[in-house]
N, C-alpha and C. Protein backbone atom coordinates (compact mmCIF):
# COMPACT_ATOMS: atom_id res chain seq x y z
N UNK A 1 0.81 -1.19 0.00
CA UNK A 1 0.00 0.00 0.00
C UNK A 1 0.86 1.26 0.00
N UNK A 2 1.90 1.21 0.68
CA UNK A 2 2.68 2.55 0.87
C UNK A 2 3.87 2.42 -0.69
N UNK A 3 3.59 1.85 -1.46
CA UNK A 3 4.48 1.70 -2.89
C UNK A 3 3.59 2.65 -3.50
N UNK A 4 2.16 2.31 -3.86
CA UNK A 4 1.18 2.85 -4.42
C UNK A 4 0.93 4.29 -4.06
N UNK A 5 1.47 4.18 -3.13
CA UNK A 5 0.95 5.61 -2.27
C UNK A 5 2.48 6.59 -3.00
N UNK A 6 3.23 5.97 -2.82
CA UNK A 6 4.68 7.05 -3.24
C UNK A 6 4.87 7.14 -4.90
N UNK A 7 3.97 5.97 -5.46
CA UNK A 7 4.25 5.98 -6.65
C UNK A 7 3.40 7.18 -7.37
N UNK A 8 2.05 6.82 -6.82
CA UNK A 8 1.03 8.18 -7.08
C UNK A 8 1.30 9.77 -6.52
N UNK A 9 2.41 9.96 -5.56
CA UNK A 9 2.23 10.80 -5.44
C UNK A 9 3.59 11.18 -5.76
N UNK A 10 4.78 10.45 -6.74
CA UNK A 10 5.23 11.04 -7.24
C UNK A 10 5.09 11.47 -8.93
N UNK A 11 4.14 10.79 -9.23
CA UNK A 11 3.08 10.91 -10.48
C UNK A 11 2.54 12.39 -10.60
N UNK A 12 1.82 11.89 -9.37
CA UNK A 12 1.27 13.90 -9.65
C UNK A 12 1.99 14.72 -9.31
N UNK A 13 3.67 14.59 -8.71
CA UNK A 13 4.46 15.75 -8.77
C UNK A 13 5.45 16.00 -10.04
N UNK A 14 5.43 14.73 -10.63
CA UNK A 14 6.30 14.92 -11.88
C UNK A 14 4.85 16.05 -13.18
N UNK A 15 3.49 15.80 -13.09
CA UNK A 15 2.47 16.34 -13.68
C UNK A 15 2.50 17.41 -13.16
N UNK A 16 2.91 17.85 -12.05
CA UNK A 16 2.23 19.46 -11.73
C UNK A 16 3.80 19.82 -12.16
N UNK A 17 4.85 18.93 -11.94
CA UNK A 17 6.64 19.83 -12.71
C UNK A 17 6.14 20.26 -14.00
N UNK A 18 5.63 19.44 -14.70
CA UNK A 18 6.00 19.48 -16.22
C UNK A 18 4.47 20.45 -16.48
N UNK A 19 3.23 20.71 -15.88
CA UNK A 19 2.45 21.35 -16.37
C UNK A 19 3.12 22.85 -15.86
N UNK A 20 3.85 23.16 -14.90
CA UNK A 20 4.22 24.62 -14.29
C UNK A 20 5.28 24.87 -15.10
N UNK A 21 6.08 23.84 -15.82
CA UNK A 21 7.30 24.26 -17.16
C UNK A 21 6.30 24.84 -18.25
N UNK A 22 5.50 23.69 -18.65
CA UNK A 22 5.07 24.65 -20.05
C UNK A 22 4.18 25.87 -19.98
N UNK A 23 3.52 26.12 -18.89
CA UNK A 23 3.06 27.37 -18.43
C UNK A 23 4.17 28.34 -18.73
N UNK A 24 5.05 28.31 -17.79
CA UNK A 24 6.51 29.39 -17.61
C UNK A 24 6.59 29.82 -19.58
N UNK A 25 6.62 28.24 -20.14
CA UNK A 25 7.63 28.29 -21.37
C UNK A 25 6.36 29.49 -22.21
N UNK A 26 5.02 29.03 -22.06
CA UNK A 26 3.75 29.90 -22.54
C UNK A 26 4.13 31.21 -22.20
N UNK A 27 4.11 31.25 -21.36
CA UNK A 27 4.48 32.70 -21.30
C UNK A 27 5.91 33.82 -21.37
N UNK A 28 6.48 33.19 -21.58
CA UNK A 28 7.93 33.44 -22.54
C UNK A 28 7.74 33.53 -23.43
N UNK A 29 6.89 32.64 -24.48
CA UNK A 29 6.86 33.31 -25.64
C UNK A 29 5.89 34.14 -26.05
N UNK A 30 4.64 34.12 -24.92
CA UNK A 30 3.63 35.48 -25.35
C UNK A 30 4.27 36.52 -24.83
N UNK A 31 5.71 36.92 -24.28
CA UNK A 31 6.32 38.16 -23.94
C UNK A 31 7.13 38.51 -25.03
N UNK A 32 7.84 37.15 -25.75
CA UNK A 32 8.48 37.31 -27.09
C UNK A 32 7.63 38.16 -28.13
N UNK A 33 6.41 37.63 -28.23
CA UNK A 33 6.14 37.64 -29.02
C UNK A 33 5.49 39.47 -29.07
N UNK A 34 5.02 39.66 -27.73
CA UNK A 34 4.55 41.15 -27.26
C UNK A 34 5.72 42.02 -27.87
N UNK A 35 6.35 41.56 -27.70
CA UNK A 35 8.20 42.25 -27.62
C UNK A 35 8.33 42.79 -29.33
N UNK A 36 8.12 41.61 -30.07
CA UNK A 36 8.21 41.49 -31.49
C UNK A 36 7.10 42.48 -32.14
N UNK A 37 5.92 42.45 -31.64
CA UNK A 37 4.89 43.32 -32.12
C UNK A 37 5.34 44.43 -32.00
N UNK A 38 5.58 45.24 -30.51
CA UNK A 38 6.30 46.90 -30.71
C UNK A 38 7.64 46.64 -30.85
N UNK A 39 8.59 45.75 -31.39
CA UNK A 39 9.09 46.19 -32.58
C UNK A 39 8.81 46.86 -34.08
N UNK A 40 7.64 45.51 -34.28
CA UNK A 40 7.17 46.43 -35.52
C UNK A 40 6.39 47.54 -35.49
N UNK A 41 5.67 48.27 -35.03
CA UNK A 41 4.90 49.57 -34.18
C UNK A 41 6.15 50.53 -34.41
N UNK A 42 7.37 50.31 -33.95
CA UNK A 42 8.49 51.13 -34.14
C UNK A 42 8.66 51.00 -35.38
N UNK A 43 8.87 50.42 -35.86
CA UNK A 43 9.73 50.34 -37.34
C UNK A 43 8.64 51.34 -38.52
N UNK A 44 7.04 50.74 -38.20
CA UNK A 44 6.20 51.86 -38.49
C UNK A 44 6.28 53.25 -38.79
N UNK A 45 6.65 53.49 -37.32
CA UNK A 45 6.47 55.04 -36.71
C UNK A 45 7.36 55.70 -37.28
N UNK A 46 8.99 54.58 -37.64
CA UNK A 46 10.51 55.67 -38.08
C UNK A 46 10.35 55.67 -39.58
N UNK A 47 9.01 54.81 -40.46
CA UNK A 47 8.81 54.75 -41.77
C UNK A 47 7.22 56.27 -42.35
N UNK A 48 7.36 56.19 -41.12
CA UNK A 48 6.17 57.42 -40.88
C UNK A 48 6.90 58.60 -40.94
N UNK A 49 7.79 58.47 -39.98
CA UNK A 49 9.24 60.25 -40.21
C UNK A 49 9.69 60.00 -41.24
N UNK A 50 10.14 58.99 -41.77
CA UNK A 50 11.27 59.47 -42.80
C UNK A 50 10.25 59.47 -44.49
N UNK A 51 8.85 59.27 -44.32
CA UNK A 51 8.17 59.54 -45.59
C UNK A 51 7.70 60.89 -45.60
N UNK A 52 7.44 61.91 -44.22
CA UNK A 52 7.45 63.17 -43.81
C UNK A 52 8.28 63.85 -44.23
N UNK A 53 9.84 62.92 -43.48
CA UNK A 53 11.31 63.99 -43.73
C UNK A 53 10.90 64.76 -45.19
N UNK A 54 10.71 63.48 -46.41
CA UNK A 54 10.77 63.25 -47.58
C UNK A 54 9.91 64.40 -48.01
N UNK A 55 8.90 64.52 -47.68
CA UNK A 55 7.67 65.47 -48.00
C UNK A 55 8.07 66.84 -47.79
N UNK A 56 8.54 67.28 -46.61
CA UNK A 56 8.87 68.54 -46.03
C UNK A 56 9.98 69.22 -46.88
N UNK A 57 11.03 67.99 -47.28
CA UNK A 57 12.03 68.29 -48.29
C UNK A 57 12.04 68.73 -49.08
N UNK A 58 10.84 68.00 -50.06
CA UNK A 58 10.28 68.01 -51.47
C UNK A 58 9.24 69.11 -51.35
N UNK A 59 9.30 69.95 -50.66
CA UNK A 59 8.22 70.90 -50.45
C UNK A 59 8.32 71.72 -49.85
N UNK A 60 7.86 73.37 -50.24
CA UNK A 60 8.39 74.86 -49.81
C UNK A 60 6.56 75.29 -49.06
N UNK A 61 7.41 75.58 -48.29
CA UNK A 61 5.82 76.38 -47.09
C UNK A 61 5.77 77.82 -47.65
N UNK A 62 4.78 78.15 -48.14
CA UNK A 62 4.08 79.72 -48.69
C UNK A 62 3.65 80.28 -47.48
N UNK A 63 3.45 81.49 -47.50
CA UNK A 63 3.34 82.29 -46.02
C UNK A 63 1.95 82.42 -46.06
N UNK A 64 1.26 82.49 -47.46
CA UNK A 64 0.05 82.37 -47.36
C UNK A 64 -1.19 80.99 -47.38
N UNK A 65 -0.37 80.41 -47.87
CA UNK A 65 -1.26 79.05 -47.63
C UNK A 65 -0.52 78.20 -46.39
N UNK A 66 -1.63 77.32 -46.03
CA UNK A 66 -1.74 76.43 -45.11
C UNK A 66 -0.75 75.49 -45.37
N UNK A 67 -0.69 75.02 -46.05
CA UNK A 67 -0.43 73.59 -46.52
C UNK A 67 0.78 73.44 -47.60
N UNK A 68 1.32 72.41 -47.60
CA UNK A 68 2.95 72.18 -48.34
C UNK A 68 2.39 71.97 -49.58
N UNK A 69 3.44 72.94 -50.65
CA UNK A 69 3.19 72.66 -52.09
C UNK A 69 4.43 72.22 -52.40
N UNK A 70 4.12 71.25 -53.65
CA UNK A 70 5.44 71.06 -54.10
C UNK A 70 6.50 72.07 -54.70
N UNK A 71 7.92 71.61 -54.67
CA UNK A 71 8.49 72.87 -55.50
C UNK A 71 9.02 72.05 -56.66
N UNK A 72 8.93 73.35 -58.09
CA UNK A 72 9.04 72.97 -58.99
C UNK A 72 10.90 73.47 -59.53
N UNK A 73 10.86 72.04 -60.33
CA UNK A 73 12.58 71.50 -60.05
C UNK A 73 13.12 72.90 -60.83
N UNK A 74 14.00 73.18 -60.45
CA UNK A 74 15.02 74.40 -61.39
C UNK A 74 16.04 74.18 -61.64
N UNK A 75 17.41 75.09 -61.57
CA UNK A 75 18.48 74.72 -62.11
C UNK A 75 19.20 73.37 -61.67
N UNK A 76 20.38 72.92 -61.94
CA UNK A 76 20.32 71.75 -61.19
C UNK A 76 21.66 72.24 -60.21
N UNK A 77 21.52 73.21 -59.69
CA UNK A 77 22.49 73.88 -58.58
C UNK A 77 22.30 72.80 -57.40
N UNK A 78 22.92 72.64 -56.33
CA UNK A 78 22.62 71.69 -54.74
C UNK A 78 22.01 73.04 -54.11
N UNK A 79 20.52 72.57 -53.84
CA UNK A 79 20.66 73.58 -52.46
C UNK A 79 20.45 73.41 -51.61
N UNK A 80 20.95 74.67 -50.68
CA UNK A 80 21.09 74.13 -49.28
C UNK A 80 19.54 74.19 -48.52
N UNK A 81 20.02 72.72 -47.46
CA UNK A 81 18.91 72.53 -46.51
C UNK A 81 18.40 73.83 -46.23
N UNK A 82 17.70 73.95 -45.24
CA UNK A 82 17.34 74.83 -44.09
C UNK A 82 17.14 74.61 -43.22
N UNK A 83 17.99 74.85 -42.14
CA UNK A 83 18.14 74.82 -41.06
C UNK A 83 17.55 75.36 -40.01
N UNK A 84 16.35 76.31 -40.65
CA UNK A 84 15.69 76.88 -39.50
C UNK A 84 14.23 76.11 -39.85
N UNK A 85 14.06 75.23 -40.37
CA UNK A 85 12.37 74.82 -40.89
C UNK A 85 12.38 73.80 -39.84
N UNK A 86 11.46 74.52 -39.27
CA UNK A 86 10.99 73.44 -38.34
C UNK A 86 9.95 72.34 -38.08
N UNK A 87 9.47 72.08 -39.39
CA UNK A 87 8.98 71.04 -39.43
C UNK A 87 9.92 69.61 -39.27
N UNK A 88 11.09 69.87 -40.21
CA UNK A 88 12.29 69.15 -40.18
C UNK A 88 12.61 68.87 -39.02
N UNK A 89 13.13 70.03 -38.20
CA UNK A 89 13.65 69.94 -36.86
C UNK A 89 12.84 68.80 -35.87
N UNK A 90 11.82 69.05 -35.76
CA UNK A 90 10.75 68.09 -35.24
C UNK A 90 10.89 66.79 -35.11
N UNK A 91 10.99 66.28 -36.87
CA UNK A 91 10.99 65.30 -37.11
C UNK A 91 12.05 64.69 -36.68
N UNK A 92 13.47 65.17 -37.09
CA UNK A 92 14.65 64.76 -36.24
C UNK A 92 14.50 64.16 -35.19
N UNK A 93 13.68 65.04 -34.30
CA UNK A 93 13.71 65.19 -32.71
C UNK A 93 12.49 63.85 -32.65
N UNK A 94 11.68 63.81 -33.63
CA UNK A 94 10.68 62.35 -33.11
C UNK A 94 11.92 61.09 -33.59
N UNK A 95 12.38 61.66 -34.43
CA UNK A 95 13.42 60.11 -35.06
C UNK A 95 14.06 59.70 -33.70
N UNK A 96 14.59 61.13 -32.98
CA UNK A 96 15.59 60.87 -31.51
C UNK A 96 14.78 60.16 -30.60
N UNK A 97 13.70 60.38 -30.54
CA UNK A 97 12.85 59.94 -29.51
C UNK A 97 12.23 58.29 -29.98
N UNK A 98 12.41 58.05 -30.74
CA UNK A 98 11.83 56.71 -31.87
C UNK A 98 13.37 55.75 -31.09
N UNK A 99 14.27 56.01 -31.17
CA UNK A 99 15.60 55.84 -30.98
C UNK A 99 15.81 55.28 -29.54
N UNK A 100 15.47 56.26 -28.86
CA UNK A 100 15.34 56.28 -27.15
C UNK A 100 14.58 55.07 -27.21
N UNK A 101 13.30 54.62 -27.88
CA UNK A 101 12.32 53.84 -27.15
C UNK A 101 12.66 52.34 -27.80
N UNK A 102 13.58 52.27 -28.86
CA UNK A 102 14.11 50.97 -29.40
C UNK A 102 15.54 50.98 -28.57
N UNK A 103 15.93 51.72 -27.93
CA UNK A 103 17.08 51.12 -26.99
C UNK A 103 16.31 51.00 -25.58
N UNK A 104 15.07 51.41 -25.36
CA UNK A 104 14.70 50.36 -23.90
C UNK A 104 14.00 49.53 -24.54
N UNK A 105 13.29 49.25 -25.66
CA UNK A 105 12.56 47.68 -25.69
C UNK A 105 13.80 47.05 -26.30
N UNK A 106 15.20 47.20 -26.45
CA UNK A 106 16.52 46.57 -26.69
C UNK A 106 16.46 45.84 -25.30
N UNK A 107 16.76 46.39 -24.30
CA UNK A 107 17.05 46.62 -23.07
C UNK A 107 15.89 45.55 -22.28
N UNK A 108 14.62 45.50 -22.35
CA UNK A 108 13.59 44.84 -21.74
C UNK A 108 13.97 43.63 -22.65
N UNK A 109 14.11 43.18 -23.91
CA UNK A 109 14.27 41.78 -24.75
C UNK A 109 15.58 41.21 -23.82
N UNK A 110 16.48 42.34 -23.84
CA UNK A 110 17.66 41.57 -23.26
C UNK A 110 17.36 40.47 -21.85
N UNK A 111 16.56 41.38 -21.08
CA UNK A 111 16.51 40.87 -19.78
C UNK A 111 15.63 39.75 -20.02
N UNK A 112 14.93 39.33 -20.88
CA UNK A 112 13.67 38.25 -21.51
C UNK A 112 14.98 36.91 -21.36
N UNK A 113 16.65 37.42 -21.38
CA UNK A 113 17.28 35.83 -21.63
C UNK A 113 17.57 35.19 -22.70
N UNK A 114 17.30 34.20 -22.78
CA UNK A 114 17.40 33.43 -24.26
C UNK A 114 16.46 33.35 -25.01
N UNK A 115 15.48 33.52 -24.39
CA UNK A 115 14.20 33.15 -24.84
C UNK A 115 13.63 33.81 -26.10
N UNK A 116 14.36 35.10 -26.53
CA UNK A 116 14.56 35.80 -27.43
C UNK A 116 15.14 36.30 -28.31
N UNK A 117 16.73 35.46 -28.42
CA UNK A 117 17.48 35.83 -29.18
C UNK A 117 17.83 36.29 -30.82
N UNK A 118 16.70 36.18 -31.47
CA UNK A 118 16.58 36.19 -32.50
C UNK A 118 15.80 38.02 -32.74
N UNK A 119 14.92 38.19 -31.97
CA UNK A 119 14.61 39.62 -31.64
C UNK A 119 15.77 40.43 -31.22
N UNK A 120 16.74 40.30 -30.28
CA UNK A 120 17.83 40.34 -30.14
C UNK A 120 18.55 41.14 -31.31
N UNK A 121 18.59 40.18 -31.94
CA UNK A 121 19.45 40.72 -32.70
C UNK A 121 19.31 41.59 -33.47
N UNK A 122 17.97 41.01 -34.17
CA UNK A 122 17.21 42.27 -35.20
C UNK A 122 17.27 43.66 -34.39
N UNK A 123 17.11 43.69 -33.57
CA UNK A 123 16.54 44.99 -32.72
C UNK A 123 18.26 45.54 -32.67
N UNK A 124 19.21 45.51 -32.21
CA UNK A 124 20.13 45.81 -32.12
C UNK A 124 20.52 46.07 -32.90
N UNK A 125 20.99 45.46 -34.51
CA UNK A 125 21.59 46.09 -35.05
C UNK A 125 20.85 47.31 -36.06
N UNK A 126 19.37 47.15 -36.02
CA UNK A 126 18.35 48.06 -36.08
C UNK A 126 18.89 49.82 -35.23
N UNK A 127 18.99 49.30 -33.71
CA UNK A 127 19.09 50.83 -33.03
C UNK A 127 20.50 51.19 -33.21
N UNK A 128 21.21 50.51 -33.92
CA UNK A 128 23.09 50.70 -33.86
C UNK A 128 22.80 51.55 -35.35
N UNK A 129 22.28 51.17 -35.75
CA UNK A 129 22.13 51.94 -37.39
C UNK A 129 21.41 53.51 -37.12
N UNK A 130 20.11 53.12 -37.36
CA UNK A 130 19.34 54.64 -36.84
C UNK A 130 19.59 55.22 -35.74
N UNK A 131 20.52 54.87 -34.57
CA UNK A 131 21.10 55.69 -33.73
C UNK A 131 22.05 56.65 -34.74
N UNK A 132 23.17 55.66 -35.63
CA UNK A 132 24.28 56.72 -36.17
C UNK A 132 23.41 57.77 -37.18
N UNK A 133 22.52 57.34 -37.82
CA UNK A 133 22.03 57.95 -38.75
C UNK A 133 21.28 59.34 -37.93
N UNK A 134 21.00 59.12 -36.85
CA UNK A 134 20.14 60.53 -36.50
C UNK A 134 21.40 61.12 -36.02
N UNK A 135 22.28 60.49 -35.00
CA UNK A 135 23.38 61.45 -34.96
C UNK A 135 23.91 62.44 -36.25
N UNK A 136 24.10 61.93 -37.46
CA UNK A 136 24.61 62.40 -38.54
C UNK A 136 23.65 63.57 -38.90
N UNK A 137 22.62 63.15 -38.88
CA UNK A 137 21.22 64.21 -39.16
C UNK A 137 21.68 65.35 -37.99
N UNK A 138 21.71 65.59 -36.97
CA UNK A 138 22.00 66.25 -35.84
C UNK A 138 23.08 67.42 -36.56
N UNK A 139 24.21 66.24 -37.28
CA UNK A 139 24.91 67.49 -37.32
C UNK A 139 25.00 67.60 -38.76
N UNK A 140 24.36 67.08 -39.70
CA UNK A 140 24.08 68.20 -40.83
C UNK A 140 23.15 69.36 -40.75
N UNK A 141 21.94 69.36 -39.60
CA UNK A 141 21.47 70.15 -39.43
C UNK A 141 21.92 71.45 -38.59
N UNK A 142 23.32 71.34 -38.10
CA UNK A 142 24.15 71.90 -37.95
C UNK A 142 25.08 72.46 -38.22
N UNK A 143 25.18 72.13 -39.29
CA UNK A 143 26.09 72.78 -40.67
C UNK A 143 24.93 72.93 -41.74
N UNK A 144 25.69 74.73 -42.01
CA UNK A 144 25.39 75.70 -43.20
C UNK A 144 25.53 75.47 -44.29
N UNK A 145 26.22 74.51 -44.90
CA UNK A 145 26.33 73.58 -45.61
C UNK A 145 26.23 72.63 -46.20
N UNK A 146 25.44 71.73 -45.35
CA UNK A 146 24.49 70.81 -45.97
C UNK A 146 23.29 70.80 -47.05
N UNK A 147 23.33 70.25 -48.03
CA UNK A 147 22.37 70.33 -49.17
C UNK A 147 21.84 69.78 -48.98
N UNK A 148 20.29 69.20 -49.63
CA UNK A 148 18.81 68.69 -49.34
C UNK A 148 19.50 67.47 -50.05
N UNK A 149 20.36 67.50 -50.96
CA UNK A 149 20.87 65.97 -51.92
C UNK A 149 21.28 65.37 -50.53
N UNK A 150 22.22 65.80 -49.77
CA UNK A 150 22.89 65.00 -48.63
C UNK A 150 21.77 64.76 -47.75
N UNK A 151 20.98 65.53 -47.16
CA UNK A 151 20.03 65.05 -45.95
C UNK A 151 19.13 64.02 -46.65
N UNK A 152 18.87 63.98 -47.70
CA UNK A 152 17.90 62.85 -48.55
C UNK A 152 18.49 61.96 -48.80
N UNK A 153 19.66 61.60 -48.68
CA UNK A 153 20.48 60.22 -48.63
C UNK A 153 20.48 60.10 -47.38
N UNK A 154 20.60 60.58 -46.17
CA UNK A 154 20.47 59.95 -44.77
C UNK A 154 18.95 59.39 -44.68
N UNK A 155 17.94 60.18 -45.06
CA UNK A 155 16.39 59.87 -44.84
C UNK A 155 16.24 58.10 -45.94
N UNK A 156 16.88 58.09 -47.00
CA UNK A 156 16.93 56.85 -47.76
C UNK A 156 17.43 55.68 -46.93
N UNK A 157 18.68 56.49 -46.35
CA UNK A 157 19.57 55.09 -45.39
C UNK A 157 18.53 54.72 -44.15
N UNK A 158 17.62 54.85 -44.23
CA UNK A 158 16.38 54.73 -42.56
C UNK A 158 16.45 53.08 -42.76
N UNK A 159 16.15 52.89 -44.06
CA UNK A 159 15.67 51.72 -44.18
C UNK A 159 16.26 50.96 -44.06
């Protein structure tokens, strides 16, 4: 009687081990997978600025209208950005902030373990890129010198 008794009750402790593993493992990957979704939400949002950047570029603000018209192409001189349009400026500043929030969901995947390594990676070498690229933006918009040809090759490199 006491065989039966140890055998059953190590039965239902090996069943409650292995049902409290795949629970744990369940929910590791519905955090993966949470994780993976605002990744893409980000990747969105920095394809949202840089089709803006693009617009604001390709387009001169009239003092009298509301709204961005296109400008029509002229000589084929480079000209320079502008550095005081602040629509641009903005956008920069959301790219910076887009930046900030893919180096803490970097940061929260990391602490996820192994369980995520493949997000991992994507995500990293993702914020290692558009980190340098807004830095660079920072300081062409800092130099008097920068042409709309050069800032429109950084807005191309997003991708």
């Amino acid at each position: 009687m006491t065989k039966v008794i140890r055998v059953s009750i190590s039965l239902i402790m090996f069943f409650l081990f292995t049902l409290a593993t795949m629970v744990h493992a369940q929910q590791a990957n519905t955090n993966c997978k949470n994780l993976e979704k605002e990744n893409r939400l980000d990747d969105i949002k920095i394809n949202k600025i840089q089709i803006k950047m693009t617009r604001v570029i390709e387009s001169v603000y009239e003092d009298t209208i509301v709204y961005f018209k296109k400008q029509k192409k002229s000589n084929n001189q480079p000209k320079r950005l502008d550095i005081h349009n602040r629509g641009l400026n903005i956008l920069v500043l959301n790219l910076g902030n887009q930046v900030i929030k893919m180096k803490e969901l970097l940061e929260e995947v990391k602490e996820q373990g192994t369980n995520c390594l493949k997000i991992v990676r994507s995500i990293s070498d993702k914020v290692n890129t558009t980190q340098g690229i807004h830095a660079e933006m920072l300081r062409s918009l800092g130099n008097k010198n920068t042409t709309e040809h050069d800032f429109m090759d950084l807005i191309k490199s997003l991708n």
